[in-house]
Protein backbone atom coordinates (compact mmCIF):
# COMPACT_ATOMS: atom_id res chain seq x y z
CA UNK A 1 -27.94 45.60 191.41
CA UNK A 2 -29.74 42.45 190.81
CA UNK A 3 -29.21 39.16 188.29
CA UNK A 4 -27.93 40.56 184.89
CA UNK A 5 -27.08 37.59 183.17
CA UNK A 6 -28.98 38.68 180.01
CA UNK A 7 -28.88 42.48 180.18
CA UNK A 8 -26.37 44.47 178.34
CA UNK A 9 -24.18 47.14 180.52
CA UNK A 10 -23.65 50.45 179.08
CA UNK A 11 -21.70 53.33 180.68
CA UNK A 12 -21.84 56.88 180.60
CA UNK A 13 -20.63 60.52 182.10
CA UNK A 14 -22.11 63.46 182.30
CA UNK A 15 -19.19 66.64 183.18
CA UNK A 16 -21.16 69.60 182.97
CA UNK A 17 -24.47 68.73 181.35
CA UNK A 18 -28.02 67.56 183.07
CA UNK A 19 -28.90 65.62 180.78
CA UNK A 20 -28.03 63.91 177.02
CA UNK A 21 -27.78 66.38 174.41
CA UNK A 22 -29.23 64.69 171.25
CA UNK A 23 -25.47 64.51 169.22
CA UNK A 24 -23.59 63.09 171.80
CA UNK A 25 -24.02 59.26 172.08
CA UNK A 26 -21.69 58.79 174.77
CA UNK A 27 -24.09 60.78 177.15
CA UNK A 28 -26.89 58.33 175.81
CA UNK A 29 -24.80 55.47 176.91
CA UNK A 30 -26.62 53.35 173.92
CA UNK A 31 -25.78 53.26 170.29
CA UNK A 32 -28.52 53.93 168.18
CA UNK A 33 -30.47 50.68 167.50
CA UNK A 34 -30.88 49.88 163.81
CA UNK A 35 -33.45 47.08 161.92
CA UNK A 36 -31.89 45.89 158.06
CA UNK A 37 -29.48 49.57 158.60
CA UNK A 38 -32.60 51.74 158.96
CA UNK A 39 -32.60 53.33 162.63
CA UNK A 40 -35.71 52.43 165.08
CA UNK A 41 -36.12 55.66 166.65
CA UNK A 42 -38.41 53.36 169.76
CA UNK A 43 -36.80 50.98 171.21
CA UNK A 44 -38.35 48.83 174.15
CA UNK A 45 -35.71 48.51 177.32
CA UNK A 46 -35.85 46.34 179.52
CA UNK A 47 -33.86 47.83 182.52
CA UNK A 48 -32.42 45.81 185.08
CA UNK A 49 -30.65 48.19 187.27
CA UNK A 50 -28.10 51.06 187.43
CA UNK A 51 -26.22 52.57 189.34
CA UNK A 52 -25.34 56.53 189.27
CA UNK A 53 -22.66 58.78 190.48
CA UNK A 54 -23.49 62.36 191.53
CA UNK A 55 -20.37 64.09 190.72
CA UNK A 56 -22.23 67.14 190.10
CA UNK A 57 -21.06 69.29 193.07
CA UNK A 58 -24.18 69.22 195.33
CA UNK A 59 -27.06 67.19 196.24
CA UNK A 60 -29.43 66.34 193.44
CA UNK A 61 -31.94 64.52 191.93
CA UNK A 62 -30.50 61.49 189.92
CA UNK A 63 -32.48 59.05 187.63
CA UNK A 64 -32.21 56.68 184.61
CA UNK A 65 -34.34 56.33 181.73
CA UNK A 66 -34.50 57.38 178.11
CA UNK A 67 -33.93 59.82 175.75
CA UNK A 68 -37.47 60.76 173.71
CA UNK A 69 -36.33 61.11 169.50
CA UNK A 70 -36.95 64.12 168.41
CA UNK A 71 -39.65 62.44 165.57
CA UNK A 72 -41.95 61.48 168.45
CA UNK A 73 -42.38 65.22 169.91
CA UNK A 74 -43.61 68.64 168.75
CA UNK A 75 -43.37 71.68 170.56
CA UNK A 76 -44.58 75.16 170.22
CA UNK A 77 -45.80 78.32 171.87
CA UNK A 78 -48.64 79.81 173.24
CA UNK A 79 -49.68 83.25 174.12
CA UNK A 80 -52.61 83.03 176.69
CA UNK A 81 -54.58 80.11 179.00
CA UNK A 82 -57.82 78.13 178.41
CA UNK A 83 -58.93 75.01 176.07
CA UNK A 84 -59.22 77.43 173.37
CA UNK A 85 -55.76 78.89 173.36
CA UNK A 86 -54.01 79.31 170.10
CA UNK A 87 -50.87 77.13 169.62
CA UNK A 88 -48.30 77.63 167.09
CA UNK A 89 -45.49 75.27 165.99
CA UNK A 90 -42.34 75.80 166.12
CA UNK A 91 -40.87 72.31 166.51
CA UNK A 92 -37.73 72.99 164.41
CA UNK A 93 -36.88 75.40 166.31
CA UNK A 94 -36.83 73.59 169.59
CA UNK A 95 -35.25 70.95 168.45
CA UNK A 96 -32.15 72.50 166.32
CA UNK A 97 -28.91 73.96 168.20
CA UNK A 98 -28.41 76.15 165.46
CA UNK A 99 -29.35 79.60 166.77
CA UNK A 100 -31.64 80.36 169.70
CA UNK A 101 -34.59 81.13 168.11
CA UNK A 102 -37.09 78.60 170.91
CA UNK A 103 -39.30 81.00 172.73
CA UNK A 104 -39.82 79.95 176.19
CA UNK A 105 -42.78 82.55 177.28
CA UNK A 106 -43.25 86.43 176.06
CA UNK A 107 -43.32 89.68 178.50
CA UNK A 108 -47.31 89.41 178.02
CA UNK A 109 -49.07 87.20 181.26
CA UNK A 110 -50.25 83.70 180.86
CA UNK A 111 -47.77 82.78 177.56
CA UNK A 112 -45.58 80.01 177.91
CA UNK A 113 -44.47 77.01 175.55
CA UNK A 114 -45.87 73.63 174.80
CA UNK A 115 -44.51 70.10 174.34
CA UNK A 116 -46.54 67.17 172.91
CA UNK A 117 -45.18 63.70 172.86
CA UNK A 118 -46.29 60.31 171.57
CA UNK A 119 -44.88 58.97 174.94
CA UNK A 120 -44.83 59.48 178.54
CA UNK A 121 -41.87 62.05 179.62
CA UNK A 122 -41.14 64.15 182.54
CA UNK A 123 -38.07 65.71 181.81
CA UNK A 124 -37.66 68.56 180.07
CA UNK A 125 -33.79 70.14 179.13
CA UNK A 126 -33.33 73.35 177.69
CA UNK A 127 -29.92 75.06 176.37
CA UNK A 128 -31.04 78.79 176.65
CA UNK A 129 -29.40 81.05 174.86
CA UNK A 130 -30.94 84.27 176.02
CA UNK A 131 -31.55 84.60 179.97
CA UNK A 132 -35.00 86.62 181.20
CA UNK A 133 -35.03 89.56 182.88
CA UNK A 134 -37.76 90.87 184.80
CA UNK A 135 -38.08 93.97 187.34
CA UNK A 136 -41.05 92.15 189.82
CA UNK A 137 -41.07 88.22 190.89
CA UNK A 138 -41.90 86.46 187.51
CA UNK A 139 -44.13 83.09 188.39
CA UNK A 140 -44.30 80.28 186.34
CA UNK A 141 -46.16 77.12 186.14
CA UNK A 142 -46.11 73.15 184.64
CA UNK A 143 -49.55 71.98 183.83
CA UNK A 144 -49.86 68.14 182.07
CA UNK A 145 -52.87 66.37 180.45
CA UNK A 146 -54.97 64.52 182.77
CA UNK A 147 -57.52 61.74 183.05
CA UNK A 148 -60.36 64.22 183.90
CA UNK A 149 -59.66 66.25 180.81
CA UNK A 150 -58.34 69.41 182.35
CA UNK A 151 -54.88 70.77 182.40
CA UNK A 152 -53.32 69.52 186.07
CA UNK A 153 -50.77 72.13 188.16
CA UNK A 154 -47.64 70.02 189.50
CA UNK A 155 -47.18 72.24 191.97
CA UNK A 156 -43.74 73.57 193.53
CA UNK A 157 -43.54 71.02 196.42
CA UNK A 158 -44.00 68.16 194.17
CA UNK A 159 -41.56 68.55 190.88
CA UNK A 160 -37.93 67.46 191.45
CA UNK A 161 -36.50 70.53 189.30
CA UNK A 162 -38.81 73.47 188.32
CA UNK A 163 -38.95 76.54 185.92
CA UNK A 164 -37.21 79.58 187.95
CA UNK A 165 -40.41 81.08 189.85
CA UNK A 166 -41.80 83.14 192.67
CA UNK A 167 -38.63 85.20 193.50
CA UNK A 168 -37.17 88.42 192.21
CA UNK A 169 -34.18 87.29 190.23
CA UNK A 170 -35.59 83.58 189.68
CA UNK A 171 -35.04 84.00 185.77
CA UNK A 172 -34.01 81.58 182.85
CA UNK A 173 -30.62 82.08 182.96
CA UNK A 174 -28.26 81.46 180.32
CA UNK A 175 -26.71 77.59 179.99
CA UNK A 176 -28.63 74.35 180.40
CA UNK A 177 -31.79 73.87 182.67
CA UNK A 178 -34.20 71.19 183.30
CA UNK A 179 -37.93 70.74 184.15
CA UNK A 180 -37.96 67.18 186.00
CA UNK A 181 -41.08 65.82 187.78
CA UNK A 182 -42.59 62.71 189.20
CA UNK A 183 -44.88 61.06 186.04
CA UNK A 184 -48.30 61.83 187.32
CA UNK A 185 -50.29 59.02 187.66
CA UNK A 186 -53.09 60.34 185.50
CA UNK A 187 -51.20 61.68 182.72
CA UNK A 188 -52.77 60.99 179.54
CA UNK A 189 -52.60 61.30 175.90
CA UNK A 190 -54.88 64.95 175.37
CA UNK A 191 -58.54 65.23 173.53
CA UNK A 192 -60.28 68.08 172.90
CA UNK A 193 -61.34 68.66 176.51
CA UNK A 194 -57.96 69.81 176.75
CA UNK A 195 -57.30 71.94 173.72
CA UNK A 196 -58.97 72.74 170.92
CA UNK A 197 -56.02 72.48 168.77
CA UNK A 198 -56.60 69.00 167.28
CA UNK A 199 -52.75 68.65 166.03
CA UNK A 200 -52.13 67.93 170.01
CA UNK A 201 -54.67 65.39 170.60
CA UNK A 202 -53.57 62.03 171.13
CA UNK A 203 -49.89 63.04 172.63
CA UNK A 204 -48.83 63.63 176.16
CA UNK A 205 -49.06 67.28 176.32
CA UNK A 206 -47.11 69.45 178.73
CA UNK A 207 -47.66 73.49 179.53
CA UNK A 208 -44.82 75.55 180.70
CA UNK A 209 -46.73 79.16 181.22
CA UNK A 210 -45.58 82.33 182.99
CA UNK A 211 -48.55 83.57 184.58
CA UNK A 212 -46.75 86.32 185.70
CA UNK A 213 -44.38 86.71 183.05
CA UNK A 214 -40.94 88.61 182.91
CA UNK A 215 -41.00 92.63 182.23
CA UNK A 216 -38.17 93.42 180.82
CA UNK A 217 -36.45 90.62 178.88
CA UNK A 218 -38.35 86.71 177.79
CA UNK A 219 -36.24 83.83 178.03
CA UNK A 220 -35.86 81.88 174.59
CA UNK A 221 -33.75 78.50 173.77
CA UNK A 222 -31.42 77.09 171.59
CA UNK A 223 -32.39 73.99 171.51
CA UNK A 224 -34.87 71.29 173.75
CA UNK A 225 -34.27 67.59 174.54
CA UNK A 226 -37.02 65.59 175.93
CA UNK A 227 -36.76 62.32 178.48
CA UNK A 228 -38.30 60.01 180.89
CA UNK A 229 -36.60 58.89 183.54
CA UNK A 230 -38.46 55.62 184.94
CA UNK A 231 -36.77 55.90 188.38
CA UNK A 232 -35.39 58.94 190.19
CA UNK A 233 -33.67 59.55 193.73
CA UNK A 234 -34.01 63.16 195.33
CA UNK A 235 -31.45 64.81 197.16
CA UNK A 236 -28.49 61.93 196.70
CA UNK A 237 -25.63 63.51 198.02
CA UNK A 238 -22.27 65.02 196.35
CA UNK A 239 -20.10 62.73 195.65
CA UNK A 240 -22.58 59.85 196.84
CA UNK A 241 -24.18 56.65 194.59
CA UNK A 242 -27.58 55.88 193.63
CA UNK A 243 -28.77 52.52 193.07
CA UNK A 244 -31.38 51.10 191.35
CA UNK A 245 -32.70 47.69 191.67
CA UNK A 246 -35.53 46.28 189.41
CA UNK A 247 -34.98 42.76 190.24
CA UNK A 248 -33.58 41.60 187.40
CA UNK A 249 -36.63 42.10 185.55
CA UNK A 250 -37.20 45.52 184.00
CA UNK A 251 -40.42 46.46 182.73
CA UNK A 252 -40.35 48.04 179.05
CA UNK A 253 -39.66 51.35 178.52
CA UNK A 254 -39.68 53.50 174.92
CA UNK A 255 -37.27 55.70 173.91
CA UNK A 256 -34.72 56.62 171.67
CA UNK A 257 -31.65 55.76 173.16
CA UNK A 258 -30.68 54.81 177.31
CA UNK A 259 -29.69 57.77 178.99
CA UNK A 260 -29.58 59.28 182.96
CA UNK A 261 -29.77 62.75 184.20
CA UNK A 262 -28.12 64.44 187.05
CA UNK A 263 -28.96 68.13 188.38
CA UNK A 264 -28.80 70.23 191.54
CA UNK A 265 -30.67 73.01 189.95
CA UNK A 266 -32.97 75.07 191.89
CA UNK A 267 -35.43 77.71 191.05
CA UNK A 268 -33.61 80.97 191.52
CA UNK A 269 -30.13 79.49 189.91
CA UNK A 270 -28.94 77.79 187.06
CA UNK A 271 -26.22 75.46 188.98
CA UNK A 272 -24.24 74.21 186.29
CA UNK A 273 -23.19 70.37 187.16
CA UNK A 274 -18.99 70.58 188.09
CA UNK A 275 -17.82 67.05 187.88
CA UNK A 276 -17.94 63.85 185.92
CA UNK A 277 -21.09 62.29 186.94
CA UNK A 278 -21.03 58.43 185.45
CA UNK A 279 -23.74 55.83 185.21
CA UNK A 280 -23.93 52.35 184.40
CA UNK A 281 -26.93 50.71 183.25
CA UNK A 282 -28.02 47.15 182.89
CA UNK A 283 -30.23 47.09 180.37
CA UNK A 284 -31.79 44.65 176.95
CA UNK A 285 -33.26 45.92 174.18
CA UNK A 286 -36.19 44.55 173.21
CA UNK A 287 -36.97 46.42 169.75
């Protein structure tokens, strides 16, 4: 890693979570920042490097970033496609553990779930509590908010973990999965080219749909955690490190707390990470 002489090092482990779960600020690695005892749910980092274990019991993708507060997101569902497609909120659902009461798609084609943030994010983690079950291949897709004011595809070659598609048992299965994907470069903040529902316009909106959606059973969550991970490293073997260098100068990044992410997932199984992955990031906050 490179000079750290005025970043702050925070440590962290992951055992058999992806990702932070929003109650456990160990798996943050950061302390919530506070200004005159009132918490700052953004905080600018400056990161100057990590470094990341995989313990997870496989190769994976392994980045550091942030964790998104829950006051800068909303999420929701939807039941069909187009600019005009209805959107209803149900961000308190998504974002409380209490029961699992998230809806992740329906049985009926082309519904899915939304999330719309004030910032950039490209993770998405989700503790579902009731697995889908479907009789033919269910397919599912990620679309995002781009600069030409459509909805974008990331398609399956290009996400680092995606939503369980294009295979007969490739199902939400019960546990914790993740949605992670390179930050397009043309992800922007949505308008009404891209919906019509004007409660969305002006966050980073992202589309989870089933456009062929499960028969038999729809997958639904307990509770959804949003991040952005600013650097990521594919395939980084069991047992193996990942570094990351930013030359000692870290450009700003806004979240809620520091955090890192670890998963071998793929998108017919819900691989549950084994060991203690641990990370330790150099990092300032800037406030």
């Amino acid at each position: 890693m490179g000079s750290t002489r005025y970043y702050g090092r925070y440590e962290g482990m992951l055992v058999d979570n992806k990702f932070a779960v929003t109650d456990d600020a160990w798996k943050f690695l950061s302390p919530d920042q506070t200004v005159r005892g009132t918490t700052v749910p953004v905080v600018h980092w400056e990161l100057g490097g990590a470094e990341v274990q995989n313990r997870s019991g496989g190769a994976a993708a392994v980045g550091v970033g942030v964790h998104v507060h829950p006051s800068r997101w909303i999420a929701g569902t939807l039941t069909s496609a187009g600019v005009a497609a209805p959107f209803t909120d149900d961000t308190a659902d998504a974002q409380s553990a209490a029961v699992t009461d998230f809806p992740l798609e329906t049985t009926t084609n082309d519904s899915g779930h939304l999330l719309a943030c004030a910032e950039k994010f490209n993770l998405i983690c989700y503790t579902v509590g009731t697995a889908s079950a479907s009789g033919p291949a269910p397919v599912r897709t990620i679309l995002y908010s781009a600069a030409d004011g459509t909805m974008k595809t990331i398609g399956t070659g290009v996400w680092y973990v995606g939503p369980p598609t294009g295979a007969i048992g490739a199902e939400w299965a019960y546990g914790e999965r993740a949605i992670w994907f390179p930050t397009p470069g043309d992800f922007v903040p949505a308008d009404s080219r891209h919906t019509t529902q004007a409660v969305l316009w002006g966050n980073y909106v992202v589309i989870v749909r089933a456009t062929t959606a499960p028969t038999t059973t729809a997958g639904v969550a307990s509770q959804v955690t949003l991040g952005y991970m600013t650097q990521t490293k594919a395939a980084v073997a069991n047992n193996g490190t990942a570094d990351f260098d930013l030359g000692g100068i870290g450009a700003p990044v806004a979240g809620a707390h520091l955090a890192f992410a670890v998963s071998q997932d793929t998108d017919t199984a819900n691989v549950a990470n084994t060991g203690g992955s641990f990370a330790t990031i150099l990092a300032h906050p800037r406030g």
